[in-house]
N, C-alpha and C. Protein backbone atom coordinates (compact mmCIF):
# COMPACT_ATOMS: atom_id res chain seq x y z
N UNK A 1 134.59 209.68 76.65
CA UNK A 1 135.36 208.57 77.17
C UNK A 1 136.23 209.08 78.33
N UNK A 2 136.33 208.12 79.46
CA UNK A 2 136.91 209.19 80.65
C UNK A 2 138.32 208.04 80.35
N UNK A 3 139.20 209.14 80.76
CA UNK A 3 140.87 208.67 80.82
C UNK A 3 141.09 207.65 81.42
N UNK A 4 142.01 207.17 80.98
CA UNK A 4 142.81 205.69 81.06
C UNK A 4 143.72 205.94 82.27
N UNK A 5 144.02 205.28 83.57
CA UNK A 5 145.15 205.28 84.02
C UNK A 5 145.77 204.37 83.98
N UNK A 6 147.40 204.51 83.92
CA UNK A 6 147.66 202.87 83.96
C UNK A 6 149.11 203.09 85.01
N UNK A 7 148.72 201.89 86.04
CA UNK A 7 149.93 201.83 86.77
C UNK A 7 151.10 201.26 86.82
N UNK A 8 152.12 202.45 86.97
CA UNK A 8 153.61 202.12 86.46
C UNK A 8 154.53 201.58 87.60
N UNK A 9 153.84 201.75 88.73
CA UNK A 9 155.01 201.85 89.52
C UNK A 9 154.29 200.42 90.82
N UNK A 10 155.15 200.06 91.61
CA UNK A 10 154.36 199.22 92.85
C UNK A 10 153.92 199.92 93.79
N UNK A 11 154.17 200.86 94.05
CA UNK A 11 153.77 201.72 95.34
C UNK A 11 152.09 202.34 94.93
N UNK A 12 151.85 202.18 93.40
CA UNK A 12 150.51 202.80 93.04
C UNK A 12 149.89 201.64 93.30
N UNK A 13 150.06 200.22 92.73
CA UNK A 13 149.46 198.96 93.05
C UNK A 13 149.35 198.61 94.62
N UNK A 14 150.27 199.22 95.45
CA UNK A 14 150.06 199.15 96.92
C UNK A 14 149.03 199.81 97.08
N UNK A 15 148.88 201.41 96.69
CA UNK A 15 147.88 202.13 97.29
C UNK A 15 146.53 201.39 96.79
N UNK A 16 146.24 201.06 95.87
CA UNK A 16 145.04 200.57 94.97
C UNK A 16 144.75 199.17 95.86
N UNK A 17 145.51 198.41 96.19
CA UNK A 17 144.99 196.87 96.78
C UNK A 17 144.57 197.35 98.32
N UNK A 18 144.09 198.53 98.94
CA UNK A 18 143.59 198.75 100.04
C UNK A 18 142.28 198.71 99.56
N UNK A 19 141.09 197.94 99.96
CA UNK A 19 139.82 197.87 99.71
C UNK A 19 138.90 199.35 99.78
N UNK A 20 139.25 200.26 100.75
CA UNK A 20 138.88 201.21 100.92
C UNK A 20 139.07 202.19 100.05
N UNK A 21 140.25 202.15 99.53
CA UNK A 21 141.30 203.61 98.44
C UNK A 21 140.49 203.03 96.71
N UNK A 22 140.48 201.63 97.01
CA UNK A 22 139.78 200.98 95.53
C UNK A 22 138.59 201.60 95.36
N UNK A 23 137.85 201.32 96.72
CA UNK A 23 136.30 201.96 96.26
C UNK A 23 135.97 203.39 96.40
N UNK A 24 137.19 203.88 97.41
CA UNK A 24 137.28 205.19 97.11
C UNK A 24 137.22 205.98 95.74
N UNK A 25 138.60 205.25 94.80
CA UNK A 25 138.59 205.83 93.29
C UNK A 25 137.01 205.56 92.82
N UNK A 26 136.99 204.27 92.87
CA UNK A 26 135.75 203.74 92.18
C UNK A 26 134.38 205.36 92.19
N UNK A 27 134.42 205.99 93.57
CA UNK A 27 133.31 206.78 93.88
C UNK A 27 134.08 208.06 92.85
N UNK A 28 135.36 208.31 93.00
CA UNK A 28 135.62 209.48 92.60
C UNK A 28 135.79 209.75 91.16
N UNK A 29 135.79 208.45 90.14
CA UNK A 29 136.05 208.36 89.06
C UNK A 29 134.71 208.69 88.44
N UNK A 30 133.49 208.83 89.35
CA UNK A 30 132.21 208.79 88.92
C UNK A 30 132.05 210.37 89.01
N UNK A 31 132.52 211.10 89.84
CA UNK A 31 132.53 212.25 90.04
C UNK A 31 133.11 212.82 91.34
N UNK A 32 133.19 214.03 91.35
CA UNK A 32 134.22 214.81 92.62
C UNK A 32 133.68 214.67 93.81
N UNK A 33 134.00 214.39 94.75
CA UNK A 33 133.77 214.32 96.23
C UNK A 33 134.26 215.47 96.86
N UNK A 34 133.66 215.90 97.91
CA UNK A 34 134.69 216.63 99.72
C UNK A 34 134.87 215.10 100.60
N UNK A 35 135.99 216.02 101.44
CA UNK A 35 136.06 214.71 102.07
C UNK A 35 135.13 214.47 103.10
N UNK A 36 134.68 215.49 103.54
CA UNK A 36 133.11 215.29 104.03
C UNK A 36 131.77 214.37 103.21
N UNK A 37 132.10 214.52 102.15
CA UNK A 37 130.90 213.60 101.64
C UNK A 37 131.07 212.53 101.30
N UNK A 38 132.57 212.01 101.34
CA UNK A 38 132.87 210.61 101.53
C UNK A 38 133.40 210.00 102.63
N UNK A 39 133.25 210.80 103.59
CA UNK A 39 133.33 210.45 104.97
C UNK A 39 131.65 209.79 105.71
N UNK A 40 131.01 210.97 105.00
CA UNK A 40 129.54 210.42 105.20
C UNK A 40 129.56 208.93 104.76
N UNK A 41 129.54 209.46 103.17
CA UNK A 41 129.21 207.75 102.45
C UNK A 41 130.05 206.47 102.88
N UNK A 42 130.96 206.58 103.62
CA UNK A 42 131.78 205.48 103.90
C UNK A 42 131.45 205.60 105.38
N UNK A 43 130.69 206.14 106.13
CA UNK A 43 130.87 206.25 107.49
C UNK A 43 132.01 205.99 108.19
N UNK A 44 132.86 206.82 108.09
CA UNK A 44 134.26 206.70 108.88
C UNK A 44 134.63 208.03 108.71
N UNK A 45 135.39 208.50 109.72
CA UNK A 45 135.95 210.10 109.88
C UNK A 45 136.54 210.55 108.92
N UNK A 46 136.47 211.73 109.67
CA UNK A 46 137.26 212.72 108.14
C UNK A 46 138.72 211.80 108.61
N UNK A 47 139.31 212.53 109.34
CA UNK A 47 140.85 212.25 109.42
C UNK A 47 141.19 210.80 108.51
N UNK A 48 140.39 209.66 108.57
CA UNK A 48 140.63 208.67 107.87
C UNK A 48 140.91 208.82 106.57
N UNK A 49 139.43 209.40 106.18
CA UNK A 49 138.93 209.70 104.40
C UNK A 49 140.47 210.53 104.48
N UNK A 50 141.28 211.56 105.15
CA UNK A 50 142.27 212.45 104.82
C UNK A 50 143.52 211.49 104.19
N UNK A 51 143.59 210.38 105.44
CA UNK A 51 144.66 209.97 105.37
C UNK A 51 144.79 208.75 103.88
N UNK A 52 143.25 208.61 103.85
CA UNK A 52 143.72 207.71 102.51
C UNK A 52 143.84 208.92 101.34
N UNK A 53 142.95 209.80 101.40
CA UNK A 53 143.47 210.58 100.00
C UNK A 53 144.62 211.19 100.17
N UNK A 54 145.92 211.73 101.02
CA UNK A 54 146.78 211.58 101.07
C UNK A 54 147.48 210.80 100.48
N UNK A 55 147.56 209.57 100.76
CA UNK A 55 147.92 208.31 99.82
C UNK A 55 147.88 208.14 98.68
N UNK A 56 146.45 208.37 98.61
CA UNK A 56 146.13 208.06 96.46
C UNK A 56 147.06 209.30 95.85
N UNK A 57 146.89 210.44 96.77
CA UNK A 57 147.48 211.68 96.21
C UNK A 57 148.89 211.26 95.99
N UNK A 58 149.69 211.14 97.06
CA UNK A 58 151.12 210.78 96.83
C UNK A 58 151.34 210.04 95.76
N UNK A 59 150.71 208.83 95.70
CA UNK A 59 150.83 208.19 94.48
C UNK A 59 150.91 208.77 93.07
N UNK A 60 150.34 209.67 93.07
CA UNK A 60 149.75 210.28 91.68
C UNK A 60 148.67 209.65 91.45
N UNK A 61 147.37 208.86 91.87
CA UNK A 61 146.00 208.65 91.46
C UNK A 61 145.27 209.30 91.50
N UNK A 62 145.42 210.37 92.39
CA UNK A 62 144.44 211.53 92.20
C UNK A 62 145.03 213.00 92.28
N UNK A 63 144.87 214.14 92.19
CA UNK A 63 144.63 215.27 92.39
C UNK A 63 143.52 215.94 93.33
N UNK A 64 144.35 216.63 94.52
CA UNK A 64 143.59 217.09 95.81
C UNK A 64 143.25 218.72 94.75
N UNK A 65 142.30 219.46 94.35
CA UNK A 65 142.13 220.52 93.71
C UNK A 65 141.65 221.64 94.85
N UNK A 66 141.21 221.61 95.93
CA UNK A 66 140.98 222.32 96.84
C UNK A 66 140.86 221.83 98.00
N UNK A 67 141.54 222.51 99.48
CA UNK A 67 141.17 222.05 100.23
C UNK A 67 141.03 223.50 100.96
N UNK A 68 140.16 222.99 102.06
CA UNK A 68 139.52 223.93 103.32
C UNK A 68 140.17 223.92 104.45
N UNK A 69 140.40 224.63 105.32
CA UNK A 69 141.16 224.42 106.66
C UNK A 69 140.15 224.59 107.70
């Protein structure tokens, strides 16, 4: 059974009502991404894919576990 999140705060319900960050989780809840490979799958730049997982991150919806420079 994969974990429950539940949102406590409005600023998590902000990040989540962006159509993009929604289907973002949606991909990542299925399994781990780079942001290269959801830059592919969404066809839109890295810097974008950065700036929304930035976001989910701040929030606390996700965990960034490695990044590359």
């Amino acid at each position: 059974m994969k974990p429950v999140l539940t949102l406590t705060t409005y600023s998590q319900l902000k990040a989540l009502s962006d159509p993009l960050r929604a289907e973002m989780m949606i991909r990542l809840c299925e399994r781990p991404y780079t942001g290269q490979l959801l830059s592919e799958k969404f066809g839109i730049s890295r810097a974008k894919i950065h700036y929304h997982l930035k976001e989910l991150e701040k929030n606390g919806l996700i965990e960034i576990v490695y990044t590359e420079e």
